[in-house]
N, C-alpha and C. Protein backbone atom coordinates (compact mmCIF):
# COMPACT_ATOMS: atom_id res chain seq x y z
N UNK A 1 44.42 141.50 128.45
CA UNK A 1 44.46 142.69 127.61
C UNK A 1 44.49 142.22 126.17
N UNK A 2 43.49 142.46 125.39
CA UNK A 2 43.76 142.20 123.84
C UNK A 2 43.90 143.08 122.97
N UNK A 3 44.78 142.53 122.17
CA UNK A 3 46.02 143.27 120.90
C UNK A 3 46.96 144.56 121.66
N UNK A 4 47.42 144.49 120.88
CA UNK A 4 48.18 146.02 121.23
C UNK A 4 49.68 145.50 121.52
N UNK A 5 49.93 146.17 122.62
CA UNK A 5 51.28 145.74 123.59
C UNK A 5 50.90 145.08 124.73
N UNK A 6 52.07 144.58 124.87
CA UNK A 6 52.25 143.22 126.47
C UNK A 6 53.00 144.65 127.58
N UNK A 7 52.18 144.72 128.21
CA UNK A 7 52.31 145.48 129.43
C UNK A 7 53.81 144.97 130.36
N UNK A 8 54.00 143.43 130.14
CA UNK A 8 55.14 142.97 130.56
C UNK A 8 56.09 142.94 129.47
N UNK A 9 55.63 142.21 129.05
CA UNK A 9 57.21 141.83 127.51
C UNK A 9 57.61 142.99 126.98
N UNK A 10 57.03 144.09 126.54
CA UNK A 10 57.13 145.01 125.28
C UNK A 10 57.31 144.29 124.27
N UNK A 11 56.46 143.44 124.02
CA UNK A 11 56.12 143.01 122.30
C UNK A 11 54.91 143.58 122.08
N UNK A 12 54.85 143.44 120.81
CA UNK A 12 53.61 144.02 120.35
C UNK A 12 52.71 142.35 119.94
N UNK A 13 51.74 142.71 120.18
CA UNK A 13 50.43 141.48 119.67
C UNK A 13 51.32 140.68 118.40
N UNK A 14 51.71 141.11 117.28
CA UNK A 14 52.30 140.90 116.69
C UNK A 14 54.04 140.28 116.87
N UNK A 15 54.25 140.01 117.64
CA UNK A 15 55.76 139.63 118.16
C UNK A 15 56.99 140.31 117.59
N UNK A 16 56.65 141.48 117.06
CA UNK A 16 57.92 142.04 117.06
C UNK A 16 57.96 143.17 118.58
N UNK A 17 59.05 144.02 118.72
CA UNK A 17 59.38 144.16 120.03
C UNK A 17 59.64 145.67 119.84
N UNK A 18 58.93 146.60 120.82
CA UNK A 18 58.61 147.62 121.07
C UNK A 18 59.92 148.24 121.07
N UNK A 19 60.32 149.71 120.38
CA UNK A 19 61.30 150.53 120.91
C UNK A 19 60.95 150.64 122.60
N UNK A 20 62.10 150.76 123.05
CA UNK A 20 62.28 150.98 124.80
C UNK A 20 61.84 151.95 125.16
N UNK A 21 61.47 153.07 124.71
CA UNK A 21 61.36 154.36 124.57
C UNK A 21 60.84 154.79 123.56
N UNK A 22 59.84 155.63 123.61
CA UNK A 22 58.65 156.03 122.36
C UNK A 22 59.85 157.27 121.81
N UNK A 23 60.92 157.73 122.65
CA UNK A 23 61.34 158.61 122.13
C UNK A 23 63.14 158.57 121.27
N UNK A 24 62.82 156.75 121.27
CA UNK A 24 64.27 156.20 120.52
C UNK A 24 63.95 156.66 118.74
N UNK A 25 64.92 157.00 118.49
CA UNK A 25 64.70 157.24 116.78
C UNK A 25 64.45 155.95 116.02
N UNK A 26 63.15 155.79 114.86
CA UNK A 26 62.79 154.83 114.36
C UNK A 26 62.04 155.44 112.94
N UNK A 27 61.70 154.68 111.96
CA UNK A 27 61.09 155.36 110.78
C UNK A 27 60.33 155.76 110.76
N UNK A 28 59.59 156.82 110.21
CA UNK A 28 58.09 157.68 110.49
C UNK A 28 58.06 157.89 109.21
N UNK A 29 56.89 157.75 108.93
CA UNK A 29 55.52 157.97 107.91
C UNK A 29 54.52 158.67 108.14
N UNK A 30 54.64 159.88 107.13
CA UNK A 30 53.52 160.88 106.32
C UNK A 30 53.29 160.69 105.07
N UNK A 31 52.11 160.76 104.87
CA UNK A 31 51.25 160.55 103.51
C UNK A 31 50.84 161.78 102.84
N UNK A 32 50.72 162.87 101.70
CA UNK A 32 49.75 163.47 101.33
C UNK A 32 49.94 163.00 100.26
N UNK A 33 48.54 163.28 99.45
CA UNK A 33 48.06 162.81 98.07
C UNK A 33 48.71 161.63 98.05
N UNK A 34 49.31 161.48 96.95
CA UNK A 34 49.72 160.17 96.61
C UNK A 34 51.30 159.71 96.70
N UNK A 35 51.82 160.77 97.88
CA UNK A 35 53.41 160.15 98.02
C UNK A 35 53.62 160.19 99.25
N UNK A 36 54.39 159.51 100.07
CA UNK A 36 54.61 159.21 100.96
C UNK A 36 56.09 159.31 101.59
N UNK A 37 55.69 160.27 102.38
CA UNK A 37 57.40 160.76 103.23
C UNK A 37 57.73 159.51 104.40
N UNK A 38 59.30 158.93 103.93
CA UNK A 38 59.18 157.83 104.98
C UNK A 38 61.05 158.62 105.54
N UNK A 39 61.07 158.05 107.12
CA UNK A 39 62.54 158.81 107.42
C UNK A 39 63.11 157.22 107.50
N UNK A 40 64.95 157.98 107.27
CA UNK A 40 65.47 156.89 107.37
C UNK A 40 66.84 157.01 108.75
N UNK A 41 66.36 157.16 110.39
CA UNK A 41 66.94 157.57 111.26
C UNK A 41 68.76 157.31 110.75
N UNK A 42 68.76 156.32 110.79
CA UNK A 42 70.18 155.55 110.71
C UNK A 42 71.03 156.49 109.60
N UNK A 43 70.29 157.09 108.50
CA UNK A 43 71.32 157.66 107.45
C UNK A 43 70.79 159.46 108.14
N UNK A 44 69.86 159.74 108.36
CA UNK A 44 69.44 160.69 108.59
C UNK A 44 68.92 161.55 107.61
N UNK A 45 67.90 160.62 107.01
CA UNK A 45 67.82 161.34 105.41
C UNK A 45 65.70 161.07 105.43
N UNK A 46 65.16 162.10 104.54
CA UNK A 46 63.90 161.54 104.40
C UNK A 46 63.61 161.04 102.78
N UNK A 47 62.83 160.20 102.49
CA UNK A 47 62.53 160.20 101.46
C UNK A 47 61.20 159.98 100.72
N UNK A 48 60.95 160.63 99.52
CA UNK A 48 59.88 160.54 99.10
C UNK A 48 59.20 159.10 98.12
N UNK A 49 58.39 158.59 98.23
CA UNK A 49 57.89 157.68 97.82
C UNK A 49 56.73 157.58 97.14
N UNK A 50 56.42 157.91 95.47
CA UNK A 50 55.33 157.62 95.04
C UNK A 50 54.59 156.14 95.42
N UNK A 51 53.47 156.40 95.81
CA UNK A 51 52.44 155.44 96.31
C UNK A 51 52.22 154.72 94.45
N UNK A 52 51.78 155.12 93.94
CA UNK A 52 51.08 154.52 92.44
C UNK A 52 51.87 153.66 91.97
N UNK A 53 53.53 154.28 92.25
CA UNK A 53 54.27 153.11 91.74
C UNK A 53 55.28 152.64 92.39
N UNK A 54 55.73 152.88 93.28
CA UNK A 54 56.39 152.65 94.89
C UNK A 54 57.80 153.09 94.05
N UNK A 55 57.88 153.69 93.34
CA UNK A 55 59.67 154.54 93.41
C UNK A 55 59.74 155.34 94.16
N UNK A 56 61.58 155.70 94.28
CA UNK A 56 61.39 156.77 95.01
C UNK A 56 61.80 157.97 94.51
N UNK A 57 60.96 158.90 94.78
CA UNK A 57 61.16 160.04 93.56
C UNK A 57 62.23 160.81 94.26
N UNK A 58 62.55 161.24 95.65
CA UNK A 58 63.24 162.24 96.12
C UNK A 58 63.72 161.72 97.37
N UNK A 59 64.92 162.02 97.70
CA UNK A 59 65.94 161.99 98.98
C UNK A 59 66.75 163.45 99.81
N UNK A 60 66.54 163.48 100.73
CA UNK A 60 66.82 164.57 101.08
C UNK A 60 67.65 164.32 102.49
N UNK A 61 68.80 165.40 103.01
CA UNK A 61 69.81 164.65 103.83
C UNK A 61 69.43 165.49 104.79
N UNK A 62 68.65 165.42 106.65
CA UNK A 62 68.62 166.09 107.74
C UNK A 62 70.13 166.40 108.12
N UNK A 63 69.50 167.83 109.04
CA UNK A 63 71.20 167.80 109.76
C UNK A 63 70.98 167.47 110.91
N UNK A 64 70.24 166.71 111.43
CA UNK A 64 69.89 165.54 112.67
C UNK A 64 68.97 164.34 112.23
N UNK A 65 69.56 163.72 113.49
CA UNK A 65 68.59 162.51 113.64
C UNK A 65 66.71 163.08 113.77
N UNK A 66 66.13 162.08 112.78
CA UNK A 66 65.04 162.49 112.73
C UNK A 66 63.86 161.89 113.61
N UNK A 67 62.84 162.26 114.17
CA UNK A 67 62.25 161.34 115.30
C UNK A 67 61.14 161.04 114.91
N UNK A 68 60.45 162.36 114.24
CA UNK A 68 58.56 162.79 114.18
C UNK A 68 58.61 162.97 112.55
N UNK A 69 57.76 163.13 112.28
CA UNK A 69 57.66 163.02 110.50
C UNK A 69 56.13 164.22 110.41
N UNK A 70 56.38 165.27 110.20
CA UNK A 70 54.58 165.72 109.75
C UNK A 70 54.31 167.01 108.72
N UNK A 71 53.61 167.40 108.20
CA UNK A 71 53.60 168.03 106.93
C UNK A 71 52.20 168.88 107.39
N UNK A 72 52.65 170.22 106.15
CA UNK A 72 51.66 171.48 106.04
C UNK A 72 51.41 171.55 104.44
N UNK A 73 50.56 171.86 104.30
CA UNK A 73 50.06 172.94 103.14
C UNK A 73 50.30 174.32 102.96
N UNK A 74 50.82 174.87 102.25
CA UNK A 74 51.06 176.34 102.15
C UNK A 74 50.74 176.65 100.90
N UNK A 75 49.93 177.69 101.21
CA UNK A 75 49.10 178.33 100.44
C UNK A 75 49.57 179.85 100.17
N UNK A 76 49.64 180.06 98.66
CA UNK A 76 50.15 181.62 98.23
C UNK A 76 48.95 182.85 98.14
């Protein structure tokens, strides 16, 4: 089988090592325009990340653990 995951080990091609469960909490990344929503499971917080200059412009605190990361447009 080439790249990806080891069907036996759970490593990835890359040797780091697969969550056990696709549904263990881990960081997730969304992109629009030019900033980038990354979560941070462990504090339970998301934050925003200008891409142009990698600060971080905004932090925001969930009232859960976060799993999935995904974004809308809303329009007036």
């Amino acid at each position: 089988m080439g790249g990806g995951m080891s069907p036996t080990s759970h490593e990835s091609a890359s040797g780091g090592a697969s969550p056990s469960s696709w549904r263990e909490p881990r960081p997730a990344l969304f992109v629009r325009g030019g900033t980038a929503y990354v979560t941070d499971p462990g504090k339970k917080e998301v934050h925003a990340v200008d891409l142009g200059t990698g600060e971080k412009t905004a932090t925001g605190t969930l009232p859960g653990v976060p799993n999935e990361l995904s974004g809308v447009v809303a329009e007036s």
